[in-house]
N, C-alpha and C. Protein backbone atom coordinates (compact mmCIF):
# COMPACT_ATOMS: atom_id res chain seq x y z
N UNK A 1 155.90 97.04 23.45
CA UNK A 1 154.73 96.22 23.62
C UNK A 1 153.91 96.70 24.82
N UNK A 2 152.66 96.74 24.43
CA UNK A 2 151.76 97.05 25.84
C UNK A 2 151.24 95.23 26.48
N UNK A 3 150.92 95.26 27.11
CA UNK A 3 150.12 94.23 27.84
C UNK A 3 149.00 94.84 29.22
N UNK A 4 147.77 94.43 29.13
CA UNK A 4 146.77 94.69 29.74
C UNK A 4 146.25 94.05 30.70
N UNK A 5 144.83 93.91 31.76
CA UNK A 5 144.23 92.62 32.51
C UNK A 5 143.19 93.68 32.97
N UNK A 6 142.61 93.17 33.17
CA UNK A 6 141.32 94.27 33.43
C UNK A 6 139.52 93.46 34.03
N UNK A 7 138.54 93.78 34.71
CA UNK A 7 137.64 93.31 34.68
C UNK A 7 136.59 94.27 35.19
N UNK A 8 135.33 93.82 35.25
CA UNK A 8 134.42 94.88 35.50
C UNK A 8 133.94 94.40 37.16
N UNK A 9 134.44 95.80 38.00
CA UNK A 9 133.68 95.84 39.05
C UNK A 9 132.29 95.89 40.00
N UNK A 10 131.39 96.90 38.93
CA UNK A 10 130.17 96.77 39.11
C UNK A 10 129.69 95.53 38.99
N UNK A 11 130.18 94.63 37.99
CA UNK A 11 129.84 92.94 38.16
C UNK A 11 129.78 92.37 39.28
N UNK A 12 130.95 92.96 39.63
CA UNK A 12 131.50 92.29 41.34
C UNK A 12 130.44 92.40 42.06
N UNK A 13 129.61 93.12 41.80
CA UNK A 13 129.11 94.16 43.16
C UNK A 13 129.35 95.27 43.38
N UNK A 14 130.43 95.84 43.02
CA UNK A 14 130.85 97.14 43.58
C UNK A 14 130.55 98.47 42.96
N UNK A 15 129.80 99.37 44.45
CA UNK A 15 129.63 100.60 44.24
C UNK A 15 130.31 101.83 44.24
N UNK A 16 130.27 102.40 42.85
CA UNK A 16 131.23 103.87 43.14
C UNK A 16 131.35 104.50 44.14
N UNK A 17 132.64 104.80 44.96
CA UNK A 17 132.86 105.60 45.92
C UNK A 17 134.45 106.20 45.18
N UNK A 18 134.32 107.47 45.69
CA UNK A 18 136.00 108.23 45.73
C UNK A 18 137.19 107.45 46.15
N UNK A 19 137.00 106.74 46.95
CA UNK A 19 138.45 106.10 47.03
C UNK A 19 138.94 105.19 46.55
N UNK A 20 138.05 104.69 45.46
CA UNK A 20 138.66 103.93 44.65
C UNK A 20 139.98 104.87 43.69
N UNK A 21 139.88 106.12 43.79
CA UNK A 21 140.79 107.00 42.77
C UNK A 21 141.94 106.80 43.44
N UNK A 22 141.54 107.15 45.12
CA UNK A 22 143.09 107.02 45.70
C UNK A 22 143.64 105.77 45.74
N UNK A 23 142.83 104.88 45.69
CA UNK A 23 143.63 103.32 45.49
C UNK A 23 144.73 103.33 44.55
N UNK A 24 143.36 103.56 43.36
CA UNK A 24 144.37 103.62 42.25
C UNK A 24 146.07 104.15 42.25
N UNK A 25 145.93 105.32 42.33
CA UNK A 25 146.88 106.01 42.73
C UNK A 25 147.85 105.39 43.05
N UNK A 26 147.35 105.34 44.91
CA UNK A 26 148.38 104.35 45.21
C UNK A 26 148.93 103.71 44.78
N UNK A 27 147.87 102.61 44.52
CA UNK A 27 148.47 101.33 43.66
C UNK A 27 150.01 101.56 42.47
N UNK A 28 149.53 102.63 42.08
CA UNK A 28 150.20 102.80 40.60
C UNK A 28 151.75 103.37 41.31
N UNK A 29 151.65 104.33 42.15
CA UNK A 29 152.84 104.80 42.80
C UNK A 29 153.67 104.06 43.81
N UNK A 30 152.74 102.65 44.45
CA UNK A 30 153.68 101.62 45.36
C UNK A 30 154.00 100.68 44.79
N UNK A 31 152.71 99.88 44.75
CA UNK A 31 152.78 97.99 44.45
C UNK A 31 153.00 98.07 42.96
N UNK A 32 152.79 98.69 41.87
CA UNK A 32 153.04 98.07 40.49
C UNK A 32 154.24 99.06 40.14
N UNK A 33 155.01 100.20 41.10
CA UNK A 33 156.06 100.41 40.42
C UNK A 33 156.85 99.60 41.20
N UNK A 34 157.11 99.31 42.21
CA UNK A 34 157.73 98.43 43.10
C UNK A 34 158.27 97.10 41.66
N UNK A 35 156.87 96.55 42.16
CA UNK A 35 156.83 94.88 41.74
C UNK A 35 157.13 94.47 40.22
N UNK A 36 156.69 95.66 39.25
CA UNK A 36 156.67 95.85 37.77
C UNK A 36 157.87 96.39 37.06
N UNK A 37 157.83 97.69 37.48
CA UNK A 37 159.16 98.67 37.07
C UNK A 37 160.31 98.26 37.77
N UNK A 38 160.39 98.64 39.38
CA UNK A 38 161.50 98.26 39.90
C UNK A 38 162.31 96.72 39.69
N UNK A 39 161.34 95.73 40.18
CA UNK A 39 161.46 94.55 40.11
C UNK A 39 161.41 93.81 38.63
N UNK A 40 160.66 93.99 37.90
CA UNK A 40 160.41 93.45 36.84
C UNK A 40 160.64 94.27 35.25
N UNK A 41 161.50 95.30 35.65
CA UNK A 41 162.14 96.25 34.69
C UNK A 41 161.36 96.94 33.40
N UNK A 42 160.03 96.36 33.70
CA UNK A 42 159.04 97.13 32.58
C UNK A 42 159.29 98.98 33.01
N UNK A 43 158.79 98.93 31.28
CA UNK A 43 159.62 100.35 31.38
C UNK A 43 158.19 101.57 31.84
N UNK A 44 157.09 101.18 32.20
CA UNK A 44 155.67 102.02 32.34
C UNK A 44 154.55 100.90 33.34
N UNK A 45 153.73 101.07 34.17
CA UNK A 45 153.23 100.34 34.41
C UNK A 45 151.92 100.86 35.25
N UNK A 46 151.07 100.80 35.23
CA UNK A 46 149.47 101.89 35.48
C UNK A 46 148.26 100.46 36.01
N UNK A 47 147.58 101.62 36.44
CA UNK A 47 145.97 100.71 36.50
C UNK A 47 145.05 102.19 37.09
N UNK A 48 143.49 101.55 36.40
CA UNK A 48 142.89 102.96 36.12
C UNK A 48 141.65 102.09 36.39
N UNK A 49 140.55 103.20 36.96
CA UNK A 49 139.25 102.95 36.47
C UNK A 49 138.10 103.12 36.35
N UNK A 50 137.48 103.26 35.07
CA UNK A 50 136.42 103.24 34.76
C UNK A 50 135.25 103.65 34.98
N UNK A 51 134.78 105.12 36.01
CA UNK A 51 133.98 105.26 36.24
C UNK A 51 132.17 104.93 35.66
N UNK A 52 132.07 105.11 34.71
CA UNK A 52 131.11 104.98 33.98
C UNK A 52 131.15 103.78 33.19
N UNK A 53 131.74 102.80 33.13
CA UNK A 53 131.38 101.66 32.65
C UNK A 53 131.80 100.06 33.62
N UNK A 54 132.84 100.80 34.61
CA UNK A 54 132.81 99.88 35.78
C UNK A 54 134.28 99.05 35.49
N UNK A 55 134.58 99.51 34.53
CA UNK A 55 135.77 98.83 33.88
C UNK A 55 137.04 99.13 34.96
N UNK A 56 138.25 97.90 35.63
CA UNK A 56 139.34 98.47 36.31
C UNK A 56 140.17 97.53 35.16
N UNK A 57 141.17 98.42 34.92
CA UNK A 57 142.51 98.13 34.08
C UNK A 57 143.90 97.95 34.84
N UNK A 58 144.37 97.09 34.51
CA UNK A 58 146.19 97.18 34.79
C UNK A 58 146.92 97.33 33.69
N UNK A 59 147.74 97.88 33.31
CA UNK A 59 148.77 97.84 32.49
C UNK A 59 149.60 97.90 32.32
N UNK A 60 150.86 97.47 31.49
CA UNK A 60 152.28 97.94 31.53
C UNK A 60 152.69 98.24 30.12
N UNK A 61 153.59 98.64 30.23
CA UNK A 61 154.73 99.02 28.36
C UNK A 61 155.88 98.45 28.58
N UNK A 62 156.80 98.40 27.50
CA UNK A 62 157.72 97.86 27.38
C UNK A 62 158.43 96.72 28.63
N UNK A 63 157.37 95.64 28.84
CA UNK A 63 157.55 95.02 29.48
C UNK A 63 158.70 93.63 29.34
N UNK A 64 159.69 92.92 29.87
CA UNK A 64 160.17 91.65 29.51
C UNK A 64 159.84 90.42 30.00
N UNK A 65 158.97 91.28 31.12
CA UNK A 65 158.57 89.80 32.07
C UNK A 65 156.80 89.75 31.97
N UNK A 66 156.21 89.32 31.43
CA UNK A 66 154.96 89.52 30.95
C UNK A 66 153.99 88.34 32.42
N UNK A 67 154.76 87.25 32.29
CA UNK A 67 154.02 86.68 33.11
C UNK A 67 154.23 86.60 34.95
N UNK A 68 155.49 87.79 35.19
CA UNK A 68 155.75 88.22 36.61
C UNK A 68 155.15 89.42 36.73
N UNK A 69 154.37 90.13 35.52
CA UNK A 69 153.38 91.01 35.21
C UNK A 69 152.14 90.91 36.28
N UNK A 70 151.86 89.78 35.34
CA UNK A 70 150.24 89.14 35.57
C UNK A 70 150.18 89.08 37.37
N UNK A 71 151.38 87.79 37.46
CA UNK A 71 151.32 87.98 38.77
C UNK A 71 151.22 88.82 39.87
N UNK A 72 151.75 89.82 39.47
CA UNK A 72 151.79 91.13 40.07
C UNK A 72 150.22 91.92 39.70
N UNK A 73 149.69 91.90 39.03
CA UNK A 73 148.09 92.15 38.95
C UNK A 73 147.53 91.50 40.00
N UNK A 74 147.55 90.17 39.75
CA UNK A 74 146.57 89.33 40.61
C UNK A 74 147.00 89.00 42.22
N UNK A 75 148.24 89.79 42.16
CA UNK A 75 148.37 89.98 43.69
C UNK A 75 148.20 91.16 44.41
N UNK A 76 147.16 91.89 44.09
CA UNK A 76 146.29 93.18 44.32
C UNK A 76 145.82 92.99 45.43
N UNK A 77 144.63 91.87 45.46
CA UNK A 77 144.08 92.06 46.44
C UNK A 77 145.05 92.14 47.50
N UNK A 78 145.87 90.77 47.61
CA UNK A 78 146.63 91.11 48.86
C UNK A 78 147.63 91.41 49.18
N UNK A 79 148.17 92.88 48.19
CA UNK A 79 148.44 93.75 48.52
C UNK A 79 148.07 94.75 49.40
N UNK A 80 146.80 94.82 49.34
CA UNK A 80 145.86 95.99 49.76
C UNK A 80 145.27 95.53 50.98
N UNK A 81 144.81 94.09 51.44
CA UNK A 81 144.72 93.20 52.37
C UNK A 81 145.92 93.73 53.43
N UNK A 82 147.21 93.66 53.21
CA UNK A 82 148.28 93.52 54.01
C UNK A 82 148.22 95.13 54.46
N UNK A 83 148.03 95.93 53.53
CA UNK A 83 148.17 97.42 53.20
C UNK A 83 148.12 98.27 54.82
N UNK A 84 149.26 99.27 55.36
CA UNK A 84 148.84 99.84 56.36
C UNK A 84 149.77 100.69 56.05
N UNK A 85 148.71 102.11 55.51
CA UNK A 85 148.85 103.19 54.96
C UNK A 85 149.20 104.28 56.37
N UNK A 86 150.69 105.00 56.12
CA UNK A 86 151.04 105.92 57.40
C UNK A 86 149.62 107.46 56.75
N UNK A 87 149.75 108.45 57.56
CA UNK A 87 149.31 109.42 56.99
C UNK A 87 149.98 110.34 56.38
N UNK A 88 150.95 110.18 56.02
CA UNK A 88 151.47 110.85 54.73
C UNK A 88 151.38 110.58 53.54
N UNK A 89 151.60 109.14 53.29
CA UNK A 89 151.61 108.16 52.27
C UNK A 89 150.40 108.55 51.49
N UNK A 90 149.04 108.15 52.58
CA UNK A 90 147.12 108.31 52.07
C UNK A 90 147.35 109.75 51.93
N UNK A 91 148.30 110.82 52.43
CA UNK A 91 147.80 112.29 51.87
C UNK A 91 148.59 112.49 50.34
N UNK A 92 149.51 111.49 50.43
CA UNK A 92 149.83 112.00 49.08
C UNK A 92 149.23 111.18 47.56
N UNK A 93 148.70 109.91 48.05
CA UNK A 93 147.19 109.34 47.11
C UNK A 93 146.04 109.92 47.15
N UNK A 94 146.03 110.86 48.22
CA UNK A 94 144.35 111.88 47.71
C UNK A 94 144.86 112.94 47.27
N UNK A 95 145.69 113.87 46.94
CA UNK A 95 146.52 114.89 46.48
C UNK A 95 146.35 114.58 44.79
N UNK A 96 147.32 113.13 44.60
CA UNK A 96 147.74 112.83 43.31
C UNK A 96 146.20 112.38 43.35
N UNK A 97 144.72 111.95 43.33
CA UNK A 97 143.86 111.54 43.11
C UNK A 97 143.05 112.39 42.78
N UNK A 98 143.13 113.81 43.36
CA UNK A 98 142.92 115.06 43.02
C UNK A 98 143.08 115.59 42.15
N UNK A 99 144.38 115.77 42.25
CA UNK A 99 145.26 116.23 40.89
C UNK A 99 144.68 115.21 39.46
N UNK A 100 144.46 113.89 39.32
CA UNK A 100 144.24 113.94 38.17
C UNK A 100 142.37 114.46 37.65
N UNK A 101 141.89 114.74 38.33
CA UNK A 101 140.72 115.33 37.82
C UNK A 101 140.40 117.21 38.06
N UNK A 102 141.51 117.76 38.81
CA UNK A 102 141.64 119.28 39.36
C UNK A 102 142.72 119.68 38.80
N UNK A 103 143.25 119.48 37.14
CA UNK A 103 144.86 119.56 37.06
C UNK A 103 144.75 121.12 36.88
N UNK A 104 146.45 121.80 37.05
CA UNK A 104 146.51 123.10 37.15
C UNK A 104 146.96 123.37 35.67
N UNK A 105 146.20 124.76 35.29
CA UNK A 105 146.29 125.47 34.17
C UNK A 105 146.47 126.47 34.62
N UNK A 106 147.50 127.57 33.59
CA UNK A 106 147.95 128.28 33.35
C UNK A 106 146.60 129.04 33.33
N UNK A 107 146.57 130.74 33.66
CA UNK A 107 145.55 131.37 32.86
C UNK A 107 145.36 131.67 31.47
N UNK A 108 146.03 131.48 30.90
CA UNK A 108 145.96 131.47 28.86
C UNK A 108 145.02 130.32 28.65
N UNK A 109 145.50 128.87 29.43
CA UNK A 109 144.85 127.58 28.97
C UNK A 109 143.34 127.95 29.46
N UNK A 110 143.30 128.34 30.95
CA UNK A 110 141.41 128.48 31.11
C UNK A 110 140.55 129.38 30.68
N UNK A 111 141.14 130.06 30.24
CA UNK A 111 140.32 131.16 29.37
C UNK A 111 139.53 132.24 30.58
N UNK A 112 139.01 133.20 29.79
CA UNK A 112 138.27 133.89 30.77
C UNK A 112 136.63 133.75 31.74
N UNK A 113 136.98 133.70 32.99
CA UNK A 113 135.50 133.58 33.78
C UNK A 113 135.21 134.64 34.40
């Protein structure tokens, strides 16, 4: 089973900047594997978003606890509120934030330039 939660930021107010990628990131690699996977034994658990339509997503898979899920969504903000990122931690959410839009190919996959 998947389960979702999602809303649009530009609604909010909010303007595209880059670090919303590393949030993400973060997010996906601390507070929702922590609180989701670790804690709440779902077997996948993400949040993404939306550049071009403003859309931010949470999600999980094979989840059992659907509504210690939610909770764990809507305790984002203050997550990130409390949040005091060492500098290793923020280098390895702009790395992986990198990486998903700079991924590495083989030279066969990029063809010739």
């Amino acid at each position: 089973n998947y389960m979702a939660k999602g809303g649009n930021l530009y609604e909010a107010g909010y303007e595209y900047h880059g670090s919303v990628n590393v949030i993400s990131k973060h997010l996906g690699l601390a507070h929702l594997w922590d609180t989701v996977r670790v804690q709440g034994g779902a077997y996948g658990a993400w949040c993404q978003f939306d550049r071009l339509t403003g859309g931010f997503s949470y999600g999980s898979y094979r989840d059992p606890n659907i509504l210690r899920t939610l909770e764990a969504f809507d305790a984002t903000p203050d997550f990130l509120k409390a949040l005091d990122l060492d500098d290793e931690a923020l280098k390895r959410a702009i790395i992986g934030a990198i990486g998903d839009y700079d991924q590495y190919s083989l030279p066969d996959a990029r063809g010739y330039t």
